[in-house]
Protein backbone atom coordinates (compact mmCIF):
# COMPACT_ATOMS: atom_id res chain seq x y z
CA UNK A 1 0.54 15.17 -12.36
CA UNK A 2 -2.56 14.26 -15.32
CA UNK A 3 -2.47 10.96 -16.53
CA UNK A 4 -4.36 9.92 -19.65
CA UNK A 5 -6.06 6.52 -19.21
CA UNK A 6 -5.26 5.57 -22.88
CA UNK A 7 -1.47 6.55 -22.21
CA UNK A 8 -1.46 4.47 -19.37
CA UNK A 9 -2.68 1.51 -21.47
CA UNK A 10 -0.32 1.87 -24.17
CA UNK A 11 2.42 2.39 -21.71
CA UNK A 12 1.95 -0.84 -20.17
CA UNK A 13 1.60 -2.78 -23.29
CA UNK A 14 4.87 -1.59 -24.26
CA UNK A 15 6.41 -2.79 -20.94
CA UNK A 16 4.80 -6.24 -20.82
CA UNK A 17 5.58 -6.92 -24.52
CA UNK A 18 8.85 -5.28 -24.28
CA UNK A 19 8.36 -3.46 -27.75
CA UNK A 20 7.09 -0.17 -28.66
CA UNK A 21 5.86 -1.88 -32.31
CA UNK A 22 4.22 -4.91 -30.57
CA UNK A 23 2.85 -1.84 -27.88
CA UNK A 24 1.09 -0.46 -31.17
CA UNK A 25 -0.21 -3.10 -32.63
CA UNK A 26 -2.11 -4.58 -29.25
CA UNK A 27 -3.45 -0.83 -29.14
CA UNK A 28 -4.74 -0.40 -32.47
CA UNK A 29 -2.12 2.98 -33.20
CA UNK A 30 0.66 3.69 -35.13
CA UNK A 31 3.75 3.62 -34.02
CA UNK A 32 4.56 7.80 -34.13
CA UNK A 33 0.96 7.53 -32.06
CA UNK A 34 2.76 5.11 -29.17
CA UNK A 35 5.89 7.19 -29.59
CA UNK A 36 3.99 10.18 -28.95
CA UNK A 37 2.28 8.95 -25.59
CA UNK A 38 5.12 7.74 -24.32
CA UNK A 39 7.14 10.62 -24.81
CA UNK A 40 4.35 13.18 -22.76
CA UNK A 41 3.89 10.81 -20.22
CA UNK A 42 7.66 10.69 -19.80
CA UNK A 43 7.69 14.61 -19.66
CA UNK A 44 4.69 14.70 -17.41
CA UNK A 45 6.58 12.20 -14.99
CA UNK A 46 10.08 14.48 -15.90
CA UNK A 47 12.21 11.26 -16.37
CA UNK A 48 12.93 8.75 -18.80
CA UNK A 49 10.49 5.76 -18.15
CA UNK A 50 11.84 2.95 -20.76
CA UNK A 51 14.94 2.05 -22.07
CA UNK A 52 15.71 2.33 -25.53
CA UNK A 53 17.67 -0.81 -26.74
CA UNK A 54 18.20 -2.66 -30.46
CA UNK A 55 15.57 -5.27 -29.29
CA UNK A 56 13.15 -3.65 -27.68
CA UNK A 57 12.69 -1.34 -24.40
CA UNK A 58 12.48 -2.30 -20.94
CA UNK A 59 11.08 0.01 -17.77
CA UNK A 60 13.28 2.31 -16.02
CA UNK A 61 13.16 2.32 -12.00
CA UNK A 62 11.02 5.41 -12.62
CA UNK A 63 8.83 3.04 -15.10
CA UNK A 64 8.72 0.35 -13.02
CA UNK A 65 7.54 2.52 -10.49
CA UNK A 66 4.66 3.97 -12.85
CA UNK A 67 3.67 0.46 -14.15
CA UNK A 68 2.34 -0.94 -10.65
CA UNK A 69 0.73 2.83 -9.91
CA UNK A 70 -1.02 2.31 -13.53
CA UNK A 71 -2.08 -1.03 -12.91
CA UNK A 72 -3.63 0.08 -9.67
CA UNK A 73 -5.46 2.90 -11.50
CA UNK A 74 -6.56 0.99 -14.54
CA UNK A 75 -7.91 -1.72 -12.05
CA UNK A 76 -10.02 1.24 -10.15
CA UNK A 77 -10.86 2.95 -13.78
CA UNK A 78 -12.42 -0.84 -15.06
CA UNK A 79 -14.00 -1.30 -11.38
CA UNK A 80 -15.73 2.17 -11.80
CA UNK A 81 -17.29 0.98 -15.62
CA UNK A 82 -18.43 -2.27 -13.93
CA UNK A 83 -20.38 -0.31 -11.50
CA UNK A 84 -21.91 2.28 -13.37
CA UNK A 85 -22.98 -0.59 -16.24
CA UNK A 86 -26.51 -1.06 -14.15
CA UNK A 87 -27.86 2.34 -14.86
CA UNK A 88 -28.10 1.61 -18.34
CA UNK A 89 -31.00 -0.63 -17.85
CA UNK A 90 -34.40 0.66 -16.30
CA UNK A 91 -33.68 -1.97 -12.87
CA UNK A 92 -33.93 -0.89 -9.00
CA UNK A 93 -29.84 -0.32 -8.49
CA UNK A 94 -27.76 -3.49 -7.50
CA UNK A 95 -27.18 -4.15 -3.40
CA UNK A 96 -23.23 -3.59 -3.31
CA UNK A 97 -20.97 -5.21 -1.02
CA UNK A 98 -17.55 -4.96 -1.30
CA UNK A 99 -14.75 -7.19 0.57
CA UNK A 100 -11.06 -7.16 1.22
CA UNK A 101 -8.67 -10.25 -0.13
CA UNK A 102 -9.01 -11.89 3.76
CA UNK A 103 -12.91 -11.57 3.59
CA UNK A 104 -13.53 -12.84 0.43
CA UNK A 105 -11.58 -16.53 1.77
CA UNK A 106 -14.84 -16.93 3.55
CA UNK A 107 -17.40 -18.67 1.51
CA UNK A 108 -19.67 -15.24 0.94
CA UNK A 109 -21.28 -16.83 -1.75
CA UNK A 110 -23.04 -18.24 1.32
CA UNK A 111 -24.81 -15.03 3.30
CA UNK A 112 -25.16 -14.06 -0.71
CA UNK A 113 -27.08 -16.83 -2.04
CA UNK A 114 -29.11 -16.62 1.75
CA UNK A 115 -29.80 -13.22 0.70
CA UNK A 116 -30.50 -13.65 -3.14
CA UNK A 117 -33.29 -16.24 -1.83
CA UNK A 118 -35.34 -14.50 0.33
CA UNK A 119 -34.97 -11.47 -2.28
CA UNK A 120 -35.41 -13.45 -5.33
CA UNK A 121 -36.07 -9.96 -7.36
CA UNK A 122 -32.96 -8.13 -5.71
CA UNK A 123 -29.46 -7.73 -8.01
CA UNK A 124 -26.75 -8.31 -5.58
CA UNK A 125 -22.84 -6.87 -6.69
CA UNK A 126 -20.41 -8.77 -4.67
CA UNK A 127 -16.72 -6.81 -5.60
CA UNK A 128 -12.99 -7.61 -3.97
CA UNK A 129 -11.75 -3.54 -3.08
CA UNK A 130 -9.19 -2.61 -0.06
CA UNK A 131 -10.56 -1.51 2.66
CA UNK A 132 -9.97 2.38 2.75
CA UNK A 133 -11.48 2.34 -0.44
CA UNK A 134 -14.57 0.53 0.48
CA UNK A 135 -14.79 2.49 3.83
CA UNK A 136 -14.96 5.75 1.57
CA UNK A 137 -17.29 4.20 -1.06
CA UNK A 138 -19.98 3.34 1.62
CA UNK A 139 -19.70 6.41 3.57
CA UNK A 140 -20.62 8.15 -0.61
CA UNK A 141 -22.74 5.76 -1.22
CA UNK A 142 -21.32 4.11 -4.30
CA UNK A 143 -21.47 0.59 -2.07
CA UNK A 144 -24.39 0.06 0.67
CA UNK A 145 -22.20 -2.12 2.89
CA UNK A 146 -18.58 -3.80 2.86
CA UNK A 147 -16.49 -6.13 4.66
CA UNK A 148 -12.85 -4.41 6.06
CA UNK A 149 -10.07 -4.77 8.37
CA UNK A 150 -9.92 -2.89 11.46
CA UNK A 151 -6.87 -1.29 10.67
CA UNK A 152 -8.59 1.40 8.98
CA UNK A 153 -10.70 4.54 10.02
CA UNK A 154 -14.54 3.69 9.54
CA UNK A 155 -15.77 6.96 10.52
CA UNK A 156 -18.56 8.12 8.42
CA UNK A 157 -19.92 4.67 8.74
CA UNK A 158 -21.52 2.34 10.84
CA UNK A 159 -19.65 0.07 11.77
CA UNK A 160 -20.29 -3.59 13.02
CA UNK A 161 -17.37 -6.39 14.72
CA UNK A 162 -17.11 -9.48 12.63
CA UNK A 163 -14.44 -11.57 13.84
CA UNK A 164 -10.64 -11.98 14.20
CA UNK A 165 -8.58 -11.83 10.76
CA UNK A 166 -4.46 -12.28 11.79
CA UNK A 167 -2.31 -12.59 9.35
CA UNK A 168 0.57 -14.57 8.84
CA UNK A 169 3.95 -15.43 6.82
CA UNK A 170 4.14 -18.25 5.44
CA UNK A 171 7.89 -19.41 4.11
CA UNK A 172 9.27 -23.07 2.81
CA UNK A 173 10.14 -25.50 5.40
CA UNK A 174 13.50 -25.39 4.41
CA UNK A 175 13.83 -21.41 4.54
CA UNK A 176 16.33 -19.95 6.81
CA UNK A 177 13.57 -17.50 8.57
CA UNK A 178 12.21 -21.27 9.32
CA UNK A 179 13.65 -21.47 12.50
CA UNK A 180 11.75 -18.34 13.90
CA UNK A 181 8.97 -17.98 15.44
CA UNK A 182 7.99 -14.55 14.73
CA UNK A 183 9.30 -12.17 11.82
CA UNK A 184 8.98 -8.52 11.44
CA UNK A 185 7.99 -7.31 8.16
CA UNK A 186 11.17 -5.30 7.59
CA UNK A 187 13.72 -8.01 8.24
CA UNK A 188 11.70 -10.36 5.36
CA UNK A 189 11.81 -7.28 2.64
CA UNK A 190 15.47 -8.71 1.66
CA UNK A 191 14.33 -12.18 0.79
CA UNK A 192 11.97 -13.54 -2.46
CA UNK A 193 8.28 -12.88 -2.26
CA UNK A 194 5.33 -14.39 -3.89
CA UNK A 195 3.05 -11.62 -4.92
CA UNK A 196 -0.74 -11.93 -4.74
CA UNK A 197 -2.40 -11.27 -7.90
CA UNK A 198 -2.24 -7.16 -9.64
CA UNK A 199 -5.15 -4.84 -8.10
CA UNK A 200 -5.24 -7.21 -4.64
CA UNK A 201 -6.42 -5.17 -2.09
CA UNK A 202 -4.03 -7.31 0.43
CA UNK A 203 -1.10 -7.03 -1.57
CA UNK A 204 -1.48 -3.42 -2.18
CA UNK A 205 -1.39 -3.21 1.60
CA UNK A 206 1.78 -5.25 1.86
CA UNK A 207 3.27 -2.40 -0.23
CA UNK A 208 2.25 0.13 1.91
CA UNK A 209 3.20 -1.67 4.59
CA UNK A 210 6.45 -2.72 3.30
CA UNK A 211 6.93 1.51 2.64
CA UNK A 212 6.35 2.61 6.30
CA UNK A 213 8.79 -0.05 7.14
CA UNK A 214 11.48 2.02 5.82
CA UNK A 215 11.38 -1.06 2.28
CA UNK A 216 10.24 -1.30 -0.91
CA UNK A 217 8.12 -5.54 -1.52
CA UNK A 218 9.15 -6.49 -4.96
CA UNK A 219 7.53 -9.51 -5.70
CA UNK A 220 9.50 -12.39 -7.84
CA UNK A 221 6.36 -13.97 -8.79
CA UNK A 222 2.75 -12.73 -8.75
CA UNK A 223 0.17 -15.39 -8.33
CA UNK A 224 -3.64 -14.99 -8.91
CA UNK A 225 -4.97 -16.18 -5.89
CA UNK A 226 -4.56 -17.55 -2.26
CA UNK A 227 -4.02 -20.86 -2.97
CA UNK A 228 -1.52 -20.36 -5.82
CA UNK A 229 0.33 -18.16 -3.31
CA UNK A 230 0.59 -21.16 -0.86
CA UNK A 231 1.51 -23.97 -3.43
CA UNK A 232 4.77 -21.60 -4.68
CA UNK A 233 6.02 -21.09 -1.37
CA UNK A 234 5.36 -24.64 -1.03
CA UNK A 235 7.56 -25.03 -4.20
CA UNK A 236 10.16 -22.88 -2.17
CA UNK A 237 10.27 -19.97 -4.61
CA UNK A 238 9.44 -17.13 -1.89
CA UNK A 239 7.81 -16.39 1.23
CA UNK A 240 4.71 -14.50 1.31
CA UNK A 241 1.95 -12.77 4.03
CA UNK A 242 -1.35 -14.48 4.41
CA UNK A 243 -4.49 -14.32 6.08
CA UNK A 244 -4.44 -16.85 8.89
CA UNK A 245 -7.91 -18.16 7.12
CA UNK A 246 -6.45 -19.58 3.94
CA UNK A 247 -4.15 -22.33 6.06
CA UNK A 248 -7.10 -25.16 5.97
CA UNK A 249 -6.90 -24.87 2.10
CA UNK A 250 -3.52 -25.26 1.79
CA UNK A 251 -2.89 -28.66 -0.30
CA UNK A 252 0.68 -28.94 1.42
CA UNK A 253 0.69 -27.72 5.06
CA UNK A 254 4.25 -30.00 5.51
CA UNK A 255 5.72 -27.62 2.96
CA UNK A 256 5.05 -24.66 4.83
CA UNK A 257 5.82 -23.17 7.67
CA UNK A 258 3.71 -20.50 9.62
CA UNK A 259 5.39 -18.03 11.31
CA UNK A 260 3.68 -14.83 13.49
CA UNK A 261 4.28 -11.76 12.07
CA UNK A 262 5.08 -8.79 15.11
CA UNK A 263 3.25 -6.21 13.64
CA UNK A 264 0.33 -4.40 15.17
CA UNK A 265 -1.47 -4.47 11.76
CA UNK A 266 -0.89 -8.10 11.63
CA UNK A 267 -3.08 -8.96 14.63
CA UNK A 268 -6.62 -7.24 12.84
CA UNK A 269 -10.10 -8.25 12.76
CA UNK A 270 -13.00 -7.94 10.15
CA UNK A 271 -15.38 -5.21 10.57
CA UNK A 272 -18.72 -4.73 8.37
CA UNK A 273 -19.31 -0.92 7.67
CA UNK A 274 -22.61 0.45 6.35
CA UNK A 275 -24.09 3.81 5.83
CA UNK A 276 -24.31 5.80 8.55
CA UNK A 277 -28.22 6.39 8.32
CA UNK A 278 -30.72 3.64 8.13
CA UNK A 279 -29.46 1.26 6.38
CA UNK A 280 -32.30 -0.16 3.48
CA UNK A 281 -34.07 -3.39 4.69
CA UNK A 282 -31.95 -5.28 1.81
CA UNK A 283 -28.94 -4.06 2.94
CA UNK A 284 -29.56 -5.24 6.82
CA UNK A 285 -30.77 -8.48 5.41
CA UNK A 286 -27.44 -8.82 4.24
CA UNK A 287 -25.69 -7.63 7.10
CA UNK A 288 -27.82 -10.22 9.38
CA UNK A 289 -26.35 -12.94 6.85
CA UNK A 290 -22.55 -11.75 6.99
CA UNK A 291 -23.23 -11.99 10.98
CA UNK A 292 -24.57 -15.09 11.02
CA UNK A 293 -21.70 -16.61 8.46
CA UNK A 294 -19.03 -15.68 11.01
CA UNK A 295 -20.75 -17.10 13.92
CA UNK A 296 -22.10 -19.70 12.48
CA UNK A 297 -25.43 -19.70 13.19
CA UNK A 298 -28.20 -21.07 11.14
CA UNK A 299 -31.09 -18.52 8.80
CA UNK A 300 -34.06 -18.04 10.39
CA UNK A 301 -36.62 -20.25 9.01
């Protein structure tokens, strides 16, 4: 199936705005244009993806189903821009290190700024991405190093132990999976979730996750971060997965409770993966940092 970008875009503005005319005018087209766009996409998919009503249109199952595969592509397709915005200027290429949601809890800004110090001249990308993505953009060398779970094959890399990364559910203290110790992803599917932000690299994991589980993870609210994620299920709205790392910051650990999750993926670590031949001397400069922010050593003076 082909899939125009600018289809995608207009698709998506008529879902969130709930109106094909409102879908138009966000998009700068006529309405026959967003009629148009809609209606190949819907034969390219070969079902109806929105529901025609008197005030307005809402997604089908199909276009719910295309709306968070869009999002996910339009995410990548922005991504993609942002990185290939250096070669317009005449510069030495940025370093690029990309990080799952779990690594980028850690203060990076940390091995970064250690970096960006002893390099003053060096332009250093720092970019959330899940981790078979960033495992296949270091092995082409669109990224020079990134941070990913070991959950995922690193072949075509080298690849370099960082440090335990479990994750966790976390559910209101007054939840009825509360009184377990341990939960299995499949048997949480039925209750309400608390979504980590759209293009998450952990969340998009969940889903696939939630998939080989024999369930579908339909979030009833999407937050834009870790913490906001916490203070909902605080609020007792949902339940959500975690990394084990963002506990300390949550403002309202009596709130919450913490529960195992018995799944083999659950219990990962944090592996840094560069190229697999020598890796340049600002790249291993910023390995030696990432290794020495996990284990908490000091920089060399």
């Amino acid at each position: 199936m082909r899939f125009d970008l600018t289809d995608l875009r207009v698709f998506l503005q008529a879902c969130d705005s709930g109106s094909m005319t409102e879908a138009a005018s966000r998009c700068a087209l006529t309405l026959a244009a967003v009629s148009a766009r809609i209606r190949a996409l819907e034969d390219e998919a070969g079902a109806a993806l929105l529901q025609r009503h008197a005030r307005g249109v809402t997604p089908t199952p199909a276009g719910e189903a295309l709306a968070r595969h869009a999002r996910v592509v339009l995410h990548q397709a922005e991504a993609l821009r942002r990185d290939l915005e250096p070669a317009r200027v005449a510069q030495d290429p940025p370093l690029v290190l990309l990080a799952n949601s779990s690594a980028l809890l850690r203060p990076l800004h940390r091995a970064v700024a250690d970096v960006a110090t002893r390099h003053p001249h060096a332009r250093i990308l720092l970019r959330e991405s899940g981790s078979e993505a960033t495992v296949h953009a270091v092995h082409s060398g669109a990224a020079d190093l990134g941070v990913v779970s070991d959950s995922v094959a690193t072949a075509g890399t080298r690849a370099e132990p960082l440090g335990p990364d479990p994750l966790v559910m976390v559910v209101p203290s007054s939840h009825p999976l509360a009184r377990r110790e341990s939960v299995r992803l499949h048997d949480a599917l039925v209750h309400d979730w608390i979504g980590w932000g759209e293009g998450s690299a952990l969340q998009m994991h969940l889903v696939v996750q939630a998939s080989r589980a024999g369930g579908v993870l339909v979030p009833k609210v999407v937050a834009p971060s870790g913490i906001a994620v916490l203070e909902l299920v605080a609020r007792g709205l949902g339940i959500s997965v975690v990394p084990e790392a963002l506990l300390p910051r949550a403002a309202d650990r009596a709130a919450v409770r913490v529960l195992s999750l018995d799944e083999a993926w659950a219990r990962r670590k944090l592996v840094l993966c560069l190229r697999d031949e020598e890796p340049s001397p600002l790249a291993r400069a910023m390995a030696d940092a990432l290794h020495r922010l996990w284990h908490g050593e000091k920089s060399p003076a």
